[in-house]
N, C-alpha and C. Protein backbone atom coordinates (compact mmCIF):
# COMPACT_ATOMS: atom_id res chain seq x y z
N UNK A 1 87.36 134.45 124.10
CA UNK A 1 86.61 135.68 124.04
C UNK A 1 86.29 136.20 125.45
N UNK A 2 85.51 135.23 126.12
CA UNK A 2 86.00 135.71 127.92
C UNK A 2 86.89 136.59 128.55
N UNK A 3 88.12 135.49 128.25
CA UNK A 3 89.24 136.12 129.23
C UNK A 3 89.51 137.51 128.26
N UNK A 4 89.15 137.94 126.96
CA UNK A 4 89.79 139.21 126.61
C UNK A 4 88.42 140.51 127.33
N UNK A 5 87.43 139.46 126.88
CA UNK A 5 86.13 140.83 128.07
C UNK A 5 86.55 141.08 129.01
N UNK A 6 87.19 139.68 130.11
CA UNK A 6 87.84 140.27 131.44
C UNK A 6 88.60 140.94 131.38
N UNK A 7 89.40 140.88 130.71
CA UNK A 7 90.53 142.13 130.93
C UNK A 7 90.28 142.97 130.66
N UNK A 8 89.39 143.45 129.51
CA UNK A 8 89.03 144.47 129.26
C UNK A 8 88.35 145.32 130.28
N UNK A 9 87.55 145.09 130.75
CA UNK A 9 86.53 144.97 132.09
C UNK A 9 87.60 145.68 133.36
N UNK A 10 88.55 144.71 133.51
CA UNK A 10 89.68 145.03 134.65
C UNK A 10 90.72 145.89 134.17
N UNK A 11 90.96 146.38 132.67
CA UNK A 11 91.55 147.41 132.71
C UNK A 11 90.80 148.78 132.61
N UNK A 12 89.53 148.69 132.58
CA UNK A 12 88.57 149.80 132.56
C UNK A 12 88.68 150.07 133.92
N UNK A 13 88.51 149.73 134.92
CA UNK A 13 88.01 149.18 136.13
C UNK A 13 89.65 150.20 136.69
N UNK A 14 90.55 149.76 136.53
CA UNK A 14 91.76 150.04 136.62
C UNK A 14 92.27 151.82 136.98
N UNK A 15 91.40 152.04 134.85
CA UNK A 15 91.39 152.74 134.56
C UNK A 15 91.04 154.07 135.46
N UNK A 16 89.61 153.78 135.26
CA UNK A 16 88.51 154.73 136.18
C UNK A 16 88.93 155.00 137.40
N UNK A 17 89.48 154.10 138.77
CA UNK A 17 89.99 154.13 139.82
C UNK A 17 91.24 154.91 139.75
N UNK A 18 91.87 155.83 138.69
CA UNK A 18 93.31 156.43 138.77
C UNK A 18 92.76 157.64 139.33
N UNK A 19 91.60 158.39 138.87
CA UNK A 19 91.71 159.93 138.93
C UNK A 19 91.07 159.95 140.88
N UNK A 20 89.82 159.11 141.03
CA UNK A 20 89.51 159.47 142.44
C UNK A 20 91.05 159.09 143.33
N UNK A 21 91.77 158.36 142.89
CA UNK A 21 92.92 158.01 144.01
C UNK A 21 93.60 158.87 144.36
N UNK A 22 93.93 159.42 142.80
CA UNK A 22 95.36 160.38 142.96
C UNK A 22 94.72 161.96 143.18
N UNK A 23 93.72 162.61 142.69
CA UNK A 23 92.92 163.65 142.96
C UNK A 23 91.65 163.39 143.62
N UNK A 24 91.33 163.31 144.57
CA UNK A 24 89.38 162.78 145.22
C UNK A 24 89.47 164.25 145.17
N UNK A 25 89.71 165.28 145.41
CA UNK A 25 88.94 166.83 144.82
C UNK A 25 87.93 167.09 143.78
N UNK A 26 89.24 166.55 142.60
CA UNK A 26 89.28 167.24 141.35
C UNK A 26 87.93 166.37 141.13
N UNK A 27 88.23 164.63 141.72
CA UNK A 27 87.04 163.72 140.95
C UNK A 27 85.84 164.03 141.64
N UNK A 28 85.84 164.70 143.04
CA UNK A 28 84.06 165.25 143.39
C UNK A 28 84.00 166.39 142.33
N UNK A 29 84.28 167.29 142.39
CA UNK A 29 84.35 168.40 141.29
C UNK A 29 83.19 168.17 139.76
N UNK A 30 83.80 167.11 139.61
CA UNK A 30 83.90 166.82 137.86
C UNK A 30 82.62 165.92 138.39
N UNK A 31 82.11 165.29 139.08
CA UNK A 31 80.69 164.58 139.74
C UNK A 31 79.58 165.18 139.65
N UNK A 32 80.37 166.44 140.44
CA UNK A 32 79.38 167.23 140.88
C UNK A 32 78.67 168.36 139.02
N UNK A 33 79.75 168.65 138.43
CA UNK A 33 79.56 169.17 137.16
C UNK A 33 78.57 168.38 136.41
N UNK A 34 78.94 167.35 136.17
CA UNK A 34 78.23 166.13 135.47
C UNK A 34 76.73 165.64 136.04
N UNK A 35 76.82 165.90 137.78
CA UNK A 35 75.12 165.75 137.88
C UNK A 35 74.11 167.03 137.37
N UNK A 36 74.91 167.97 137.30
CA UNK A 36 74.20 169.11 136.39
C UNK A 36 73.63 169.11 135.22
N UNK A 37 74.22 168.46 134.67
CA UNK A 37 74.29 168.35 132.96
C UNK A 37 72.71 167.37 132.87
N UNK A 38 72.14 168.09 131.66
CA UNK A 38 70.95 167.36 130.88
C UNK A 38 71.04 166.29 130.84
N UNK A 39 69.85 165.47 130.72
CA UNK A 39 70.39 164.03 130.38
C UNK A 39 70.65 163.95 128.67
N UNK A 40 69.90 165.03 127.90
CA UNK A 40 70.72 164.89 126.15
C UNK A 40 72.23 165.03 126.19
N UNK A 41 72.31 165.70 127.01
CA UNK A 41 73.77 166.21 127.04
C UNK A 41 74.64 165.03 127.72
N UNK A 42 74.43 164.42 128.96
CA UNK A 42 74.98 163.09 129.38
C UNK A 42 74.82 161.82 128.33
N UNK A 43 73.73 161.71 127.46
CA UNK A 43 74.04 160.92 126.64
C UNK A 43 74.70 161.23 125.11
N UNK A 44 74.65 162.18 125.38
CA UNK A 44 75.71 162.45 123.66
C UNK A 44 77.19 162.23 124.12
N UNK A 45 77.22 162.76 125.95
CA UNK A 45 78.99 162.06 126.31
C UNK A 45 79.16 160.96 125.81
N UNK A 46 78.23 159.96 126.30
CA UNK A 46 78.35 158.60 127.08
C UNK A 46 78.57 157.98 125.51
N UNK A 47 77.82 158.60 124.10
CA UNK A 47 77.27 158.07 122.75
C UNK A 47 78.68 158.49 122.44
N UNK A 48 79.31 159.73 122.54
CA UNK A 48 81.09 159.99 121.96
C UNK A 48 81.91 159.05 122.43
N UNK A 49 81.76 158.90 123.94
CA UNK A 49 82.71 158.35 124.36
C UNK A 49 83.03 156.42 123.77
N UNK A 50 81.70 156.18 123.78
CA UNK A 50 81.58 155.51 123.07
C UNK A 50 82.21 154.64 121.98
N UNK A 51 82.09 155.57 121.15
CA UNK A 51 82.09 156.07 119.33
C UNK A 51 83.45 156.11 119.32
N UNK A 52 84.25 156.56 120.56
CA UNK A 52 86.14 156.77 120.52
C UNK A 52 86.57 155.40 120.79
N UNK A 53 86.00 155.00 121.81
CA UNK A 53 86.43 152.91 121.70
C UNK A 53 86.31 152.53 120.97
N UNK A 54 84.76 152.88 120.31
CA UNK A 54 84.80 151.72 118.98
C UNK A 54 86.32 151.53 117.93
N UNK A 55 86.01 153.06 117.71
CA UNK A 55 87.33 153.83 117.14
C UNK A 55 88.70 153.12 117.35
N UNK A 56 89.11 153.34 118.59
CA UNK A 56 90.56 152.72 118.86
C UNK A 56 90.48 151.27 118.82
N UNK A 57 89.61 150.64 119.24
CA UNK A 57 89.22 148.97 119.24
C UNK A 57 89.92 148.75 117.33
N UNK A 58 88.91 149.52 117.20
CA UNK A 58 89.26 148.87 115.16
C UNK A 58 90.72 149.55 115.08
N UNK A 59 91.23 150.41 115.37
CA UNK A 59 92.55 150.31 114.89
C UNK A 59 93.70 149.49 115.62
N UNK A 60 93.61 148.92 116.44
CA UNK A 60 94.16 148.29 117.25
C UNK A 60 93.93 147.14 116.77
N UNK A 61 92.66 146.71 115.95
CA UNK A 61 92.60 145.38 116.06
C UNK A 61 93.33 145.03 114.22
N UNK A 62 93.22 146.93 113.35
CA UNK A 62 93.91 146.86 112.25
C UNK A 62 95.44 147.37 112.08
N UNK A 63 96.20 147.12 113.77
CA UNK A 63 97.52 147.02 113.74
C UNK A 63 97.79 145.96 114.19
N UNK A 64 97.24 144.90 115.11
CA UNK A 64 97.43 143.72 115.21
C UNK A 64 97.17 142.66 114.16
């Protein structure tokens, strides 16, 4: 159960590090948008975004 958190962890990690690498513009941009935003509004992202892992987790884990 570990080693699948780690990876999980390090492909998030992975993940997140694509957009500042390949665009650092676009990713101050989208920073800067987001420190604007309400905090209802930052947590209904953070609660979707969420809610879409859970999402793909269970189907992934009901195609494996």
């Amino acid at each position: 159960m570990w080693h699948d958190l780690l990876l999980a962890v390090g492909m998030v990690l992975v993940i997140e590090g694509i957009l500042p690498f390949i665009n650092p513009d676009t990713y101050r941009r989208m920073l800067t948008t987001l420190s604007k935003l309400e905090d209802g509004q930052l947590r209904f992202a953070g609660l979707s975004v969420m809610l879409a892992g859970c999402v793909v987790l269970s189907v992934v884990r009901a195609l494996g």
